[in-house]
C-alpha atoms as a PDB file:
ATOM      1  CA  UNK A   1      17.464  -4.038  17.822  1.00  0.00           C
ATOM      2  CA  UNK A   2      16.644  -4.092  14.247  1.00  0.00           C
ATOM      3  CA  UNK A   3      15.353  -7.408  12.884  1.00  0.00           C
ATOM      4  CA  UNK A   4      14.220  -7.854   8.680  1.00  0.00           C
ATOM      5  CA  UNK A   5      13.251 -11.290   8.260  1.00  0.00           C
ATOM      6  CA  UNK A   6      12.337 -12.038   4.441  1.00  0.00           C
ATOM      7  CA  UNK A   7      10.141 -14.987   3.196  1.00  0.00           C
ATOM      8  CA  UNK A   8       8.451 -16.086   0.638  1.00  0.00           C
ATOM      9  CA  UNK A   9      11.082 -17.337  -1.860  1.00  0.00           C
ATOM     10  CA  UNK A  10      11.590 -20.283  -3.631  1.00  0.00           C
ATOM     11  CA  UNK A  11      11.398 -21.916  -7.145  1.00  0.00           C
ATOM     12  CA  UNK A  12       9.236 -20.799 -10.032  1.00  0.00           C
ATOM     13  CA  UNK A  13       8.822 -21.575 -13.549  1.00  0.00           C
ATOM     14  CA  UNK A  14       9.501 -18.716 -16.081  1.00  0.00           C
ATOM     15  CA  UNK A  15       6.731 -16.502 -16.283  1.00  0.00           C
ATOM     16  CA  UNK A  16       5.171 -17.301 -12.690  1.00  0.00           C
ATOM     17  CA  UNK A  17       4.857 -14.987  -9.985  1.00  0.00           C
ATOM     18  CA  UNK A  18       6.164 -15.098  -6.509  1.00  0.00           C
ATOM     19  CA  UNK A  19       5.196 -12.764  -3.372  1.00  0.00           C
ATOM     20  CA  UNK A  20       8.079 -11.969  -0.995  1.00  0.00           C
ATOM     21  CA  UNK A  21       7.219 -10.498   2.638  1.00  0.00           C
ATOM     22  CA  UNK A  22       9.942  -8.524   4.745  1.00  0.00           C
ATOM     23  CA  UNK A  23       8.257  -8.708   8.418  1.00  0.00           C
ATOM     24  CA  UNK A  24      10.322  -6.326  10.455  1.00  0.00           C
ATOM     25  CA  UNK A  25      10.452  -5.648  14.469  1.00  0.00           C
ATOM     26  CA  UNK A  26      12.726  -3.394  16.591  1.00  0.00           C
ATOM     27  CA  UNK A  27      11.486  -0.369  15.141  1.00  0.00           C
ATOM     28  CA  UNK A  28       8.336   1.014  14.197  1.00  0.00           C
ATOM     29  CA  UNK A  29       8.252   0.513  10.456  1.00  0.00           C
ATOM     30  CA  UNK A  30       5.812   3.809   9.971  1.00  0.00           C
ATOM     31  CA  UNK A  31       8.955   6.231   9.790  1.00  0.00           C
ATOM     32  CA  UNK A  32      11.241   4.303   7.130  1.00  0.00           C
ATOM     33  CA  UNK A  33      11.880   3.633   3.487  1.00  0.00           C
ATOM     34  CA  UNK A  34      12.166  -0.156   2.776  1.00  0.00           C
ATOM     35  CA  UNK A  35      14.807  -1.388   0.014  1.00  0.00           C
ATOM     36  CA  UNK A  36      14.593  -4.210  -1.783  1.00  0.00           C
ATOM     37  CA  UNK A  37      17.640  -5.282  -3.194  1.00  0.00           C
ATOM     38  CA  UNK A  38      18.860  -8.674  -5.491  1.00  0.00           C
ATOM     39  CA  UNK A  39      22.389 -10.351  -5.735  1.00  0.00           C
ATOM     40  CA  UNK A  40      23.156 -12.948  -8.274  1.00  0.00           C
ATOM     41  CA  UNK A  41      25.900 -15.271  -7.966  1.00  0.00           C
ATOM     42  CA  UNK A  42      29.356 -13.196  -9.255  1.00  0.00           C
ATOM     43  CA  UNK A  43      27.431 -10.425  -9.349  1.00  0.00           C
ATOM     44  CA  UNK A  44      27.320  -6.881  -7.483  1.00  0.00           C
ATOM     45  CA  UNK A  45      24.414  -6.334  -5.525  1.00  0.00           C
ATOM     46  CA  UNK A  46      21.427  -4.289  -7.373  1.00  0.00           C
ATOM     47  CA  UNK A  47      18.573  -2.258  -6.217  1.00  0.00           C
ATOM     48  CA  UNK A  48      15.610  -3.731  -7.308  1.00  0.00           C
ATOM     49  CA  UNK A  49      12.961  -1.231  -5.437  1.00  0.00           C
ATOM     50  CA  UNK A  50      11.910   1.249  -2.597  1.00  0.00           C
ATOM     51  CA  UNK A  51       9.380   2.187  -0.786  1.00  0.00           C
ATOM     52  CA  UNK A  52       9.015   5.206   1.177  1.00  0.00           C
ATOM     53  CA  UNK A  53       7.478   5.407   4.585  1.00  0.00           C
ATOM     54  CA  UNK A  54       4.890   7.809   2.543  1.00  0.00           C
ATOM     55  CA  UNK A  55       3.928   4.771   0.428  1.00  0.00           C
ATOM     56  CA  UNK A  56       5.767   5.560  -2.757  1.00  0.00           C
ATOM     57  CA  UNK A  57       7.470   3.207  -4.621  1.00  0.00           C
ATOM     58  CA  UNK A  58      10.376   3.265  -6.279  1.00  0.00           C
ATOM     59  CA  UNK A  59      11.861   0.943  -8.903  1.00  0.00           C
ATOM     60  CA  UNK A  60      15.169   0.650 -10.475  1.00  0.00           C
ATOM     61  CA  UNK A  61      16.216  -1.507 -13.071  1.00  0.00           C
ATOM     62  CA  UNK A  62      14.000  -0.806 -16.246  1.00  0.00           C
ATOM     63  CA  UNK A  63      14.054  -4.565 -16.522  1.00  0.00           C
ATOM     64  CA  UNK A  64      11.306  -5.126 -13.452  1.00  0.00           C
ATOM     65  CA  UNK A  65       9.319  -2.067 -14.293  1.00  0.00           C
ATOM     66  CA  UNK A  66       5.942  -3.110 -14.976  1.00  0.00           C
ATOM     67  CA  UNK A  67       6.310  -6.495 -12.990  1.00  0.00           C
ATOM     68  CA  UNK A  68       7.267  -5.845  -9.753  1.00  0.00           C
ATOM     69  CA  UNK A  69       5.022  -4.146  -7.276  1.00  0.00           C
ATOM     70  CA  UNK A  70       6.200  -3.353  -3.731  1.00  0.00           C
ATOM     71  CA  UNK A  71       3.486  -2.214  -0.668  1.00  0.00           C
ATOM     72  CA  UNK A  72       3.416  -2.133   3.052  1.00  0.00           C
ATOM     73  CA  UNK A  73       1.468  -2.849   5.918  1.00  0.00           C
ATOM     74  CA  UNK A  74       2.384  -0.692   8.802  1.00  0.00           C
ATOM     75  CA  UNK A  75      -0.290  -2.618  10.949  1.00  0.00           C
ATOM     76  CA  UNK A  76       1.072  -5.763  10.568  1.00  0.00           C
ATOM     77  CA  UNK A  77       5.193  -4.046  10.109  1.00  0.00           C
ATOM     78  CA  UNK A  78       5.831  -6.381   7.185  1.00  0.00           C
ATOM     79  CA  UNK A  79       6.905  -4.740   3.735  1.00  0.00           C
ATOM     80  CA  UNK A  80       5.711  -6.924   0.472  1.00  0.00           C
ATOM     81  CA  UNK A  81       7.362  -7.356  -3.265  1.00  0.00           C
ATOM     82  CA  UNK A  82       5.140  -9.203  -6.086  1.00  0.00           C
ATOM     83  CA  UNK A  83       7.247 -10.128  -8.535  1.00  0.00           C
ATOM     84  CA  UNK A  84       5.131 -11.480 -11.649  1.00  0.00           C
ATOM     85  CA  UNK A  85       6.460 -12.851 -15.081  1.00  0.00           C
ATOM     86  CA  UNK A  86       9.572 -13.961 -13.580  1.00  0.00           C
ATOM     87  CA  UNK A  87      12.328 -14.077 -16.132  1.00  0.00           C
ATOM     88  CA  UNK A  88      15.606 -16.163 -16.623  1.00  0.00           C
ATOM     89  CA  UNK A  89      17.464 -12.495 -15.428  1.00  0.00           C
ATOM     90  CA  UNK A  90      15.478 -12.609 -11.992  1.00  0.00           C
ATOM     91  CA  UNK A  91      17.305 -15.142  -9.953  1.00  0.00           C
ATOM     92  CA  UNK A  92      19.066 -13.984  -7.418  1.00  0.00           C
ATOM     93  CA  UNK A  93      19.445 -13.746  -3.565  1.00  0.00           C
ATOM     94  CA  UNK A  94      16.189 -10.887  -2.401  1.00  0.00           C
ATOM     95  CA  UNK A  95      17.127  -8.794   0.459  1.00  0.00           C
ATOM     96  CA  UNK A  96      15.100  -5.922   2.306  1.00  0.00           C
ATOM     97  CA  UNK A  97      16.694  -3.255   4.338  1.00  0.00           C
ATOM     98  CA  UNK A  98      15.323  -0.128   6.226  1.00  0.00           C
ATOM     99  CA  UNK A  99      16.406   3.249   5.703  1.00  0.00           C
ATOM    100  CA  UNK A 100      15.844   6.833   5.887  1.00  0.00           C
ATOM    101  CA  UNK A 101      11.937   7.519   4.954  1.00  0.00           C
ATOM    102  CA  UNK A 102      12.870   8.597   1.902  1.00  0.00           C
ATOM    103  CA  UNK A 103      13.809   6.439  -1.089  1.00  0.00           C
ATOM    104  CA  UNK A 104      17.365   7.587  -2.807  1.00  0.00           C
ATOM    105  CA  UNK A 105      16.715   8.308  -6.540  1.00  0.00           C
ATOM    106  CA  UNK A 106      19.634   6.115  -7.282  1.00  0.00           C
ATOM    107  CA  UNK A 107      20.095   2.835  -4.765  1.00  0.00           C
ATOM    108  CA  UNK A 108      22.885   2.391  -2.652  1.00  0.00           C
ATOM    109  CA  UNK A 109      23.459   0.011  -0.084  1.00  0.00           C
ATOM    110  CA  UNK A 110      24.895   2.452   2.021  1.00  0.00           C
ATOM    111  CA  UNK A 111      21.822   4.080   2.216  1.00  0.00           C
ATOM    112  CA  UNK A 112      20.328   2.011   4.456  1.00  0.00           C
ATOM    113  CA  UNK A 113      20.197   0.931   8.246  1.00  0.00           C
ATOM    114  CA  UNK A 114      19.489  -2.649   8.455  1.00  0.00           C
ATOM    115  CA  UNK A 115      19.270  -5.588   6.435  1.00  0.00           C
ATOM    116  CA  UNK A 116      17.625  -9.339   6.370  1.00  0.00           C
ATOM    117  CA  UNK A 117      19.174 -12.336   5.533  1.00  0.00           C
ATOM    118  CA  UNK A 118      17.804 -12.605   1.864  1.00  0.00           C
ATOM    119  CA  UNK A 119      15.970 -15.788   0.743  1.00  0.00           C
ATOM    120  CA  UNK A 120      16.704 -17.237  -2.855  1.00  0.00           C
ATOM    121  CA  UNK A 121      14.972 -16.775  -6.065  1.00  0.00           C
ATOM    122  CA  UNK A 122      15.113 -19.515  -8.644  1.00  0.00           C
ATOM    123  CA  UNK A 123      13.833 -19.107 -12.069  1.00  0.00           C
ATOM    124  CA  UNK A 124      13.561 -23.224 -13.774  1.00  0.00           C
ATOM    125  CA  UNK A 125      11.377 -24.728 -15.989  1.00  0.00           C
END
């Protein structure tokens, strides 16, 4: 069965970085698309990224261009996101889910398989 297990979150000051790792078993990780995706509190659920079992990434929001960075380690099945210069806008519940190897141009949850639990993001001085 598919498994996602994400860690690496935590609390960071504005402007810090923060490395999140999706280590995933059940499936070989070589034929899929990994989504990251962020939920604030009240909020919908928002693609953040994707990246393609080709090793293309994909982001989403405008606001994360430039400061996000995802990659993946097929060796080792674990997906990563680098998040640097972490803003007040950030914080949020991270998840990663595997899909199709492809990444959709526009995110949707429905577009993928299998999810992990999501650890949480917190952006304090």
């Amino acid at each position: 069965q598919p498994q996602l297990v994400e860690s690496g979150g935590g609390l960071v000051q504005p402007g810090g970085s923060l490395r999140l790792s999706c280590a995933t078993s059940g499936f070989t990780l070589d034929y899929y698309a990994i989504g990251w995706f962020r939920q604030a509190s009240g909020k919908e659920r928002e693609g953040v990224s994707c990246i393609s079992s080709s090793d293309t990434s994909t982001y989403y929001p405008d606001s994360v261009k430039g400061r996000f960075t995802s990659s993946r380690d097929n060796a080792k099945s674990t997906v990563y996101l680098q998040m640097n210069s972490l803003q007040p806008g950030d914080p949020a519940v991270y998840y990663c889910a595997a899909g199709p190897p492809s990444c959709p141009i526009i995110p949707a949850t429905g577009w993928y398989d299998s999810w992990g639990q999501g650890p949480q993001v917190t952006v304090s001085s």
